[in-house]
PDB file of N, CA and C in Angstrom:
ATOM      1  N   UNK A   1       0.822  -1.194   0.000  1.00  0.00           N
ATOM      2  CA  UNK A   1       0.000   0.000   0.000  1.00  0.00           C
ATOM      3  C   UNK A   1       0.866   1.258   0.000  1.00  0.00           C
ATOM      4  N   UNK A   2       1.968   1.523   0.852  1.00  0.00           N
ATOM      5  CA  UNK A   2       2.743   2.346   0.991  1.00  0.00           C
ATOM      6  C   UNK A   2       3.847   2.473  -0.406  1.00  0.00           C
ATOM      7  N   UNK A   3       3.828   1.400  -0.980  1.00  0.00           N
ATOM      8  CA  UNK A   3       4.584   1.749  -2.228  1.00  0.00           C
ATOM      9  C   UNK A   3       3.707   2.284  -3.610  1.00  0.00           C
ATOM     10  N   UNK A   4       2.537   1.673  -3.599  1.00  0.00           N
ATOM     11  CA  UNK A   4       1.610   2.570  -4.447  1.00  0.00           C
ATOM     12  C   UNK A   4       0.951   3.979  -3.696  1.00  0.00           C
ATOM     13  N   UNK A   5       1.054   4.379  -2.423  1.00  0.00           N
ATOM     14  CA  UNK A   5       1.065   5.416  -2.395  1.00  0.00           C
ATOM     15  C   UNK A   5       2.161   6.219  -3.025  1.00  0.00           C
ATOM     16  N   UNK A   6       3.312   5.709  -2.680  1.00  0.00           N
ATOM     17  CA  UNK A   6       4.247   7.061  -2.879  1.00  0.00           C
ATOM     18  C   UNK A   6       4.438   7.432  -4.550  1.00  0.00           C
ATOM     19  N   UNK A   7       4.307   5.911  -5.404  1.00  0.00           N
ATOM     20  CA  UNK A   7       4.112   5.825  -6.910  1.00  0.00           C
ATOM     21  C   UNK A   7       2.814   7.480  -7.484  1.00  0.00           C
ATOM     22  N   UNK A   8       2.103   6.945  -6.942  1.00  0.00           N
ATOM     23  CA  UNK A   8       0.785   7.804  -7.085  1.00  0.00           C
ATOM     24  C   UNK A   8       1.252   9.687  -6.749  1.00  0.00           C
ATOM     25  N   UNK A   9       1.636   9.679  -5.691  1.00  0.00           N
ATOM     26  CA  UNK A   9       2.431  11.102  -4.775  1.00  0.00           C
ATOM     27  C   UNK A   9       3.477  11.288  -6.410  1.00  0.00           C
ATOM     28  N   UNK A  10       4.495  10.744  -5.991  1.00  0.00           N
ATOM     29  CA  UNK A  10       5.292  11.224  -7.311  1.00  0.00           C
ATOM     30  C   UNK A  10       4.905  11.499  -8.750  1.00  0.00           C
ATOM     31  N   UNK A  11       3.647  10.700  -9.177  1.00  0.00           N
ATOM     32  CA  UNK A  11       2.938  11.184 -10.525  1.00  0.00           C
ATOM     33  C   UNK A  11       1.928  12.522 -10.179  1.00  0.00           C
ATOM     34  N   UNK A  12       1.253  13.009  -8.899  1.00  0.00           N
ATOM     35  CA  UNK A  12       0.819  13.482  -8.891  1.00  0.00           C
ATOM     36  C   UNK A  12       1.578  15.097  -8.745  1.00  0.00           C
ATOM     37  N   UNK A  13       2.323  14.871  -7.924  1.00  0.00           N
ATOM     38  CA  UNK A  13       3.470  15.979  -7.684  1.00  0.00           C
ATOM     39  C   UNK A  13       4.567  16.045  -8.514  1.00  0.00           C
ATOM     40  N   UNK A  14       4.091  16.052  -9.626  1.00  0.00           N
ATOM     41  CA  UNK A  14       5.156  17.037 -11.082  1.00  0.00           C
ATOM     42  C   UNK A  14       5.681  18.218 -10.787  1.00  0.00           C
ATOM     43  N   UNK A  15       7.403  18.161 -10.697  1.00  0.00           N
ATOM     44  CA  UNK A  15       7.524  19.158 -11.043  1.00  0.00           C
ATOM     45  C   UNK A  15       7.736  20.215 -12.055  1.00  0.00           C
ATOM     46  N   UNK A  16       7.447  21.545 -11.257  1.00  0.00           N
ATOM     47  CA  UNK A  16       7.826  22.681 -12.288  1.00  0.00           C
ATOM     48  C   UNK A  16       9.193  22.707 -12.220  1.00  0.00           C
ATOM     49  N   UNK A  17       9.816  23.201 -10.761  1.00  0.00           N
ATOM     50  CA  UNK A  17      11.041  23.579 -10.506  1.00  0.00           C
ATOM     51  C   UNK A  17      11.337  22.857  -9.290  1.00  0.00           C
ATOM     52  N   UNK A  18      12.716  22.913  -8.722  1.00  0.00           N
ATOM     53  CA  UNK A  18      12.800  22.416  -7.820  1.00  0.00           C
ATOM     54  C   UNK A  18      12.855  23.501  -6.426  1.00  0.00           C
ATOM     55  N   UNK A  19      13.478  23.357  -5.630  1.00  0.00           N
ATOM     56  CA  UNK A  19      13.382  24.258  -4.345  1.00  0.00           C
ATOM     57  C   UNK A  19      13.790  23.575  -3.264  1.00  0.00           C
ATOM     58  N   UNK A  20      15.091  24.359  -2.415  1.00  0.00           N
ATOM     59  CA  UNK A  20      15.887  23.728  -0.700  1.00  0.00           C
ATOM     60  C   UNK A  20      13.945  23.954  -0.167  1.00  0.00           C
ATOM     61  N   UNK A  21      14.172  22.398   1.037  1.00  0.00           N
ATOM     62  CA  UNK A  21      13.170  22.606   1.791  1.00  0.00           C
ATOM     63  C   UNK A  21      13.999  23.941   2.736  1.00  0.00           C
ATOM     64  N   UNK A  22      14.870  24.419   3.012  1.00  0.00           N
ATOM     65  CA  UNK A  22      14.935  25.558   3.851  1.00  0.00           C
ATOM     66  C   UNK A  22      15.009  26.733   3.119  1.00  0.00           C
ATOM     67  N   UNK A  23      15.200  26.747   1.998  1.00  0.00           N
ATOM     68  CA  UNK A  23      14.825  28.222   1.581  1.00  0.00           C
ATOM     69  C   UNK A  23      13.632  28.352   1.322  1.00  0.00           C
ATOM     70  N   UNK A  24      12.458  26.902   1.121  1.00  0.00           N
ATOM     71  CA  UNK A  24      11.526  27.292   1.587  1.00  0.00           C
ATOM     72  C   UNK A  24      10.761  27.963   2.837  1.00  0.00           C
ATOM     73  N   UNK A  25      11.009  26.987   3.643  1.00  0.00           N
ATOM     74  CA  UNK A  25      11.013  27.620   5.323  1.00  0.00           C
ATOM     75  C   UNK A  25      11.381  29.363   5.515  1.00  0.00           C
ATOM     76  N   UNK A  26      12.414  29.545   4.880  1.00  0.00           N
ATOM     77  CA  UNK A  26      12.802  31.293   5.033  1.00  0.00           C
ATOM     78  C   UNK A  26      11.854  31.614   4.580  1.00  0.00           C
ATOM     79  N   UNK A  27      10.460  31.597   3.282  1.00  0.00           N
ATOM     80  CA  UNK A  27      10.260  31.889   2.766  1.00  0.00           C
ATOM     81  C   UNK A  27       8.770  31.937   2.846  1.00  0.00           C
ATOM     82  N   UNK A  28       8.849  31.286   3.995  1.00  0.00           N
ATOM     83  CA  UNK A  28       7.398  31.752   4.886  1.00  0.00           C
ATOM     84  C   UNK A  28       6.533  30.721   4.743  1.00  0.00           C
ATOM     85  N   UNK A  29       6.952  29.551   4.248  1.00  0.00           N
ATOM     86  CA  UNK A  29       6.209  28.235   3.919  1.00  0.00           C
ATOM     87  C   UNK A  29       6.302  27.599   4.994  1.00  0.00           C
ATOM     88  N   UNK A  30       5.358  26.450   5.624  1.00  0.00           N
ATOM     89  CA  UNK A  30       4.980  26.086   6.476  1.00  0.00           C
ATOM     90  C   UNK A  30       4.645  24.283   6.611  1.00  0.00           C
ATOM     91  N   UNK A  31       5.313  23.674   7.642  1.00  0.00           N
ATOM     92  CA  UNK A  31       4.914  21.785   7.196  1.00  0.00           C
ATOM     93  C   UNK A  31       3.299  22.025   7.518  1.00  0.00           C
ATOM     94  N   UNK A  32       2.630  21.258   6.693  1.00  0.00           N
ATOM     95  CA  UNK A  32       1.849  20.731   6.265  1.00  0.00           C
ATOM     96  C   UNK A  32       1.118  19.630   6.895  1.00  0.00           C
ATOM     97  N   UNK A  33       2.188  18.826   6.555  1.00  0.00           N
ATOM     98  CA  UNK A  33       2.167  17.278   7.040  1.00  0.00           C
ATOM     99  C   UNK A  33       3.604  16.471   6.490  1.00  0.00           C
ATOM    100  N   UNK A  34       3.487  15.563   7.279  1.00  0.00           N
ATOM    101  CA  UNK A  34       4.700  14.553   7.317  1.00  0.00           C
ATOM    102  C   UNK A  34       4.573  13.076   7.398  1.00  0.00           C
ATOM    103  N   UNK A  35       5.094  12.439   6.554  1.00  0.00           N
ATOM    104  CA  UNK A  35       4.773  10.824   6.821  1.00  0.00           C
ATOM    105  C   UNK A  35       6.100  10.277   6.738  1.00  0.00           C
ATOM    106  N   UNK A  36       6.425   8.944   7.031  1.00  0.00           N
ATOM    107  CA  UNK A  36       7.198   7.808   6.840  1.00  0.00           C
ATOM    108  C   UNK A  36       6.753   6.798   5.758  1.00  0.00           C
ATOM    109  N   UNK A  37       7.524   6.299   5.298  1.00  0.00           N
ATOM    110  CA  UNK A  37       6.998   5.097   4.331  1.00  0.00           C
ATOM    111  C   UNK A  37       7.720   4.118   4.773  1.00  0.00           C
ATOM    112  N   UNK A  38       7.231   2.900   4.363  1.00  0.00           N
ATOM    113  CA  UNK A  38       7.733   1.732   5.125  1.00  0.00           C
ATOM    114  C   UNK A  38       9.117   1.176   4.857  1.00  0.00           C
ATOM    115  N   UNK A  39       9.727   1.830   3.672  1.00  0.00           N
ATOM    116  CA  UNK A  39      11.212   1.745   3.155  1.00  0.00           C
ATOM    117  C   UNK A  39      12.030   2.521   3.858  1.00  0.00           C
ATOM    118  N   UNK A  40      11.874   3.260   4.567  1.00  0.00           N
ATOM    119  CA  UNK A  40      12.490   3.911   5.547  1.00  0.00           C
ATOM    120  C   UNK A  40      12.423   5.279   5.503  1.00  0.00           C
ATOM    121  N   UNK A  41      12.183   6.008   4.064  1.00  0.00           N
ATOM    122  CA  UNK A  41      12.234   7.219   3.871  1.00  0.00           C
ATOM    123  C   UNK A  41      10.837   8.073   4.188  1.00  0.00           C
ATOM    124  N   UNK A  42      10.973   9.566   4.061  1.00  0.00           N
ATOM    125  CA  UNK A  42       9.897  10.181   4.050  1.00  0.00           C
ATOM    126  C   UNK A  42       9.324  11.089   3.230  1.00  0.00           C
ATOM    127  N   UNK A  43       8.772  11.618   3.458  1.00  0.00           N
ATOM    128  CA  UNK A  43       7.971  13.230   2.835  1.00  0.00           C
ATOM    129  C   UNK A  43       7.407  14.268   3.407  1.00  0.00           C
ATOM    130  N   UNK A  44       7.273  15.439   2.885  1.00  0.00           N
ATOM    131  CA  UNK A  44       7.142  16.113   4.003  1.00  0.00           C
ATOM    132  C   UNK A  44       6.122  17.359   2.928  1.00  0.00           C
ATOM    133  N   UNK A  45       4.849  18.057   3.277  1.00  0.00           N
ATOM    134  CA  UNK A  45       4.549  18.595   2.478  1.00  0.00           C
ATOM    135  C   UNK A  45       4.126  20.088   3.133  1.00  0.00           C
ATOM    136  N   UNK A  46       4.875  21.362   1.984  1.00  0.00           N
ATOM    137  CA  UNK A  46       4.714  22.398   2.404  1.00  0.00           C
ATOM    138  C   UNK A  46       3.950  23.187   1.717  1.00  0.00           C
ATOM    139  N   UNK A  47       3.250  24.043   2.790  1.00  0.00           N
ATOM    140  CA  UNK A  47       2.188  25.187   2.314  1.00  0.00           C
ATOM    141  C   UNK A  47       2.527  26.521   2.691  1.00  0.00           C
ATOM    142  N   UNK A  48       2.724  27.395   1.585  1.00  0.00           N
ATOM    143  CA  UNK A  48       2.131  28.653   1.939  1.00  0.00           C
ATOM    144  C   UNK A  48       1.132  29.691   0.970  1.00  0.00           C
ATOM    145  N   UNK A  49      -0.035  29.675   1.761  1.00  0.00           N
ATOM    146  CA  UNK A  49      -1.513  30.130   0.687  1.00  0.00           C
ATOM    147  C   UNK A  49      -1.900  28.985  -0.240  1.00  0.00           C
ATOM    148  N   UNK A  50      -1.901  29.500  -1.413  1.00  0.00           N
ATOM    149  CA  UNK A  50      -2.611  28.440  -2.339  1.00  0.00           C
ATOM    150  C   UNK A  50      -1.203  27.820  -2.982  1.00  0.00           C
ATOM    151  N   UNK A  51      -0.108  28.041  -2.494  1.00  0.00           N
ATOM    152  CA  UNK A  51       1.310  27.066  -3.587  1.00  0.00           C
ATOM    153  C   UNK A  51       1.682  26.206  -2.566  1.00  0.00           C
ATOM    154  N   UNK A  52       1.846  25.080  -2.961  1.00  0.00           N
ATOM    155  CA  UNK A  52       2.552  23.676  -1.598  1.00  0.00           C
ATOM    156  C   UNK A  52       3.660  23.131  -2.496  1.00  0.00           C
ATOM    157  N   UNK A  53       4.552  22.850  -2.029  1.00  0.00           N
ATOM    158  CA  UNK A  53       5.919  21.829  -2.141  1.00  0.00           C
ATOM    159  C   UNK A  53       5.806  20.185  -1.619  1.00  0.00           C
ATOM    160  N   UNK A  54       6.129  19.364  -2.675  1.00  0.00           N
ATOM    161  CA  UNK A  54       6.183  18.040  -1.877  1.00  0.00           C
ATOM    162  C   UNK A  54       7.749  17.894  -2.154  1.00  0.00           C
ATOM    163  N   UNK A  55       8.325  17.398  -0.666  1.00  0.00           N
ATOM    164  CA  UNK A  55       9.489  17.367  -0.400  1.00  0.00           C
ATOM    165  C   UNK A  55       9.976  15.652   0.276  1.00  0.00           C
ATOM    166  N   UNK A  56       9.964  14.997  -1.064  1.00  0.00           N
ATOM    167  CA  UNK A  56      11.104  14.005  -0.317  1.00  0.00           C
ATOM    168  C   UNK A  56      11.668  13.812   0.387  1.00  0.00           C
ATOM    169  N   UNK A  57      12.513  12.302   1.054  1.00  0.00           N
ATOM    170  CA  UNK A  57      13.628  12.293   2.091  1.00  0.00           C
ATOM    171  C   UNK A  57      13.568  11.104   1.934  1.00  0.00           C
ATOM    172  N   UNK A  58      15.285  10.460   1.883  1.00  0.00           N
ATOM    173  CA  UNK A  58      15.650   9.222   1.970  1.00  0.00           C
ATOM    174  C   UNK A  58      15.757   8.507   3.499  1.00  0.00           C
ATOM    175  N   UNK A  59      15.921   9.672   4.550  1.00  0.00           N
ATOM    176  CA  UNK A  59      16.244  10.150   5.787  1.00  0.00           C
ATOM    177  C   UNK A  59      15.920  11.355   6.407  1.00  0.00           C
ATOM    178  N   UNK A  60      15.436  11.787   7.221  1.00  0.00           N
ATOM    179  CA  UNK A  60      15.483  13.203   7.996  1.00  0.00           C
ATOM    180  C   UNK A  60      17.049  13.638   8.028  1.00  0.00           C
ATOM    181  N   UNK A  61      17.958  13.416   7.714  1.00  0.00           N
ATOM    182  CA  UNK A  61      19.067  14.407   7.766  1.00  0.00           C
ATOM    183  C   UNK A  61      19.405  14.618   5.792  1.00  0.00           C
ATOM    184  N   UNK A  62      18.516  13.725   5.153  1.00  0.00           N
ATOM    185  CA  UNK A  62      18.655  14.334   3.973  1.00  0.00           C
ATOM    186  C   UNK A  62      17.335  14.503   2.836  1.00  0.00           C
ATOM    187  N   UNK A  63      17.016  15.791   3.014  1.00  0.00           N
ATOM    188  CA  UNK A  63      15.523  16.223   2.098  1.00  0.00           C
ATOM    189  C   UNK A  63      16.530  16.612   0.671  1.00  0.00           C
ATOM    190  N   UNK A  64      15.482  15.606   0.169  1.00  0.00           N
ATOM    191  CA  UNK A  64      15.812  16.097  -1.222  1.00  0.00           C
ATOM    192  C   UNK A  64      15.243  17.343  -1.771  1.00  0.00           C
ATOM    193  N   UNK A  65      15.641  17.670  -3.094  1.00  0.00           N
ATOM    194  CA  UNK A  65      14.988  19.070  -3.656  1.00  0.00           C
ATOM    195  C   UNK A  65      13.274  19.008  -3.527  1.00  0.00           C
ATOM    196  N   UNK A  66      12.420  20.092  -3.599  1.00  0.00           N
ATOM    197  CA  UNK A  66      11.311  19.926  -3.369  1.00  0.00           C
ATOM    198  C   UNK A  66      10.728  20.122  -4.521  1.00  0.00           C
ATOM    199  N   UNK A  67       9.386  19.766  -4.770  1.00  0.00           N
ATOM    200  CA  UNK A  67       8.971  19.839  -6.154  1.00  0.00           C
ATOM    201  C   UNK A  67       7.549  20.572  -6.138  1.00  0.00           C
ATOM    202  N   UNK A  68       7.188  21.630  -6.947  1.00  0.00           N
ATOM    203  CA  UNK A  68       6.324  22.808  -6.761  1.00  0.00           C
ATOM    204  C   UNK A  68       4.695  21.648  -6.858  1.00  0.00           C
ATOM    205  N   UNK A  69       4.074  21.859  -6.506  1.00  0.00           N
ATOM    206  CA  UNK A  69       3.156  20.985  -6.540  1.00  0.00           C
ATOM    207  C   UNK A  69       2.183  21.792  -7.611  1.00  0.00           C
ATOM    208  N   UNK A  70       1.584  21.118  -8.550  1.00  0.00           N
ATOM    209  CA  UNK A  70       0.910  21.458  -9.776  1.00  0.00           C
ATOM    210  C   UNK A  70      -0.373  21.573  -9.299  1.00  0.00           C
ATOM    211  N   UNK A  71      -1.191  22.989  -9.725  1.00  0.00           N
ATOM    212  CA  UNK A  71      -2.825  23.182  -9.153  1.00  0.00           C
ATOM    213  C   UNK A  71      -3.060  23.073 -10.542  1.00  0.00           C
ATOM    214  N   UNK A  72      -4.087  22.574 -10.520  1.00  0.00           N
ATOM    215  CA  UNK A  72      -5.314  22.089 -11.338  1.00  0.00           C
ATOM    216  C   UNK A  72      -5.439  23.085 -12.490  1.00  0.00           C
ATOM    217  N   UNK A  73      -6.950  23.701 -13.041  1.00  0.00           N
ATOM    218  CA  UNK A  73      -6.355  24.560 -13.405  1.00  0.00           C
ATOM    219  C   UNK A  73      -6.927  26.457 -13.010  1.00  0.00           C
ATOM    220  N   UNK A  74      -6.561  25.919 -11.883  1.00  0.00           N
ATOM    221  CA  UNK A  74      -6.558  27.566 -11.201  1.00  0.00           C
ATOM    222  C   UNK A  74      -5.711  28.183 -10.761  1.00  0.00           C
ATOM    223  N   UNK A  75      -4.070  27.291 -11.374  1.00  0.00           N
ATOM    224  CA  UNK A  75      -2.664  28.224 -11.620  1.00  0.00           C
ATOM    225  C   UNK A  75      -2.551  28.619 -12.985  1.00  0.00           C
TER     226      UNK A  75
END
């Protein structure tokens, strides 16, 4: 279940660009939410207003680049 979630997460969260989860954070963006997957890694998803980031992790000491999360079409 946890591996077709994250399959699903990654097709759904296309990115535009990428983005540091901490220059997000400077940038006034905010966690969201956070999960584990059963492979050990995580995700972590950020909001600020109507734009969110889904942000990978193989580990909590390493987030990968974040990926702009695609709105429908009311971007």
């Amino acid at each position: 279940m946890n591996k077709i979630l994250t399959l699903i997460m990654l097709f759904v969260f296309s990115s535009a660009y990428a983005e540091s989860i901490e220059t997000l954070l400077e940038d006034g963006y905010e966690i969201k939410s956070a999960a584990t997957v059963a492979a050990g890694g995580m995700y972590f998803i950020l909001q600020n207003g109507a734009k969110a980031y889904f942000c990978p992790a193989l580990d909590p000491s390493k987030v990968m680049k974040c990926r702009k999360v695609k709105a429908g079409k009311n971007e």
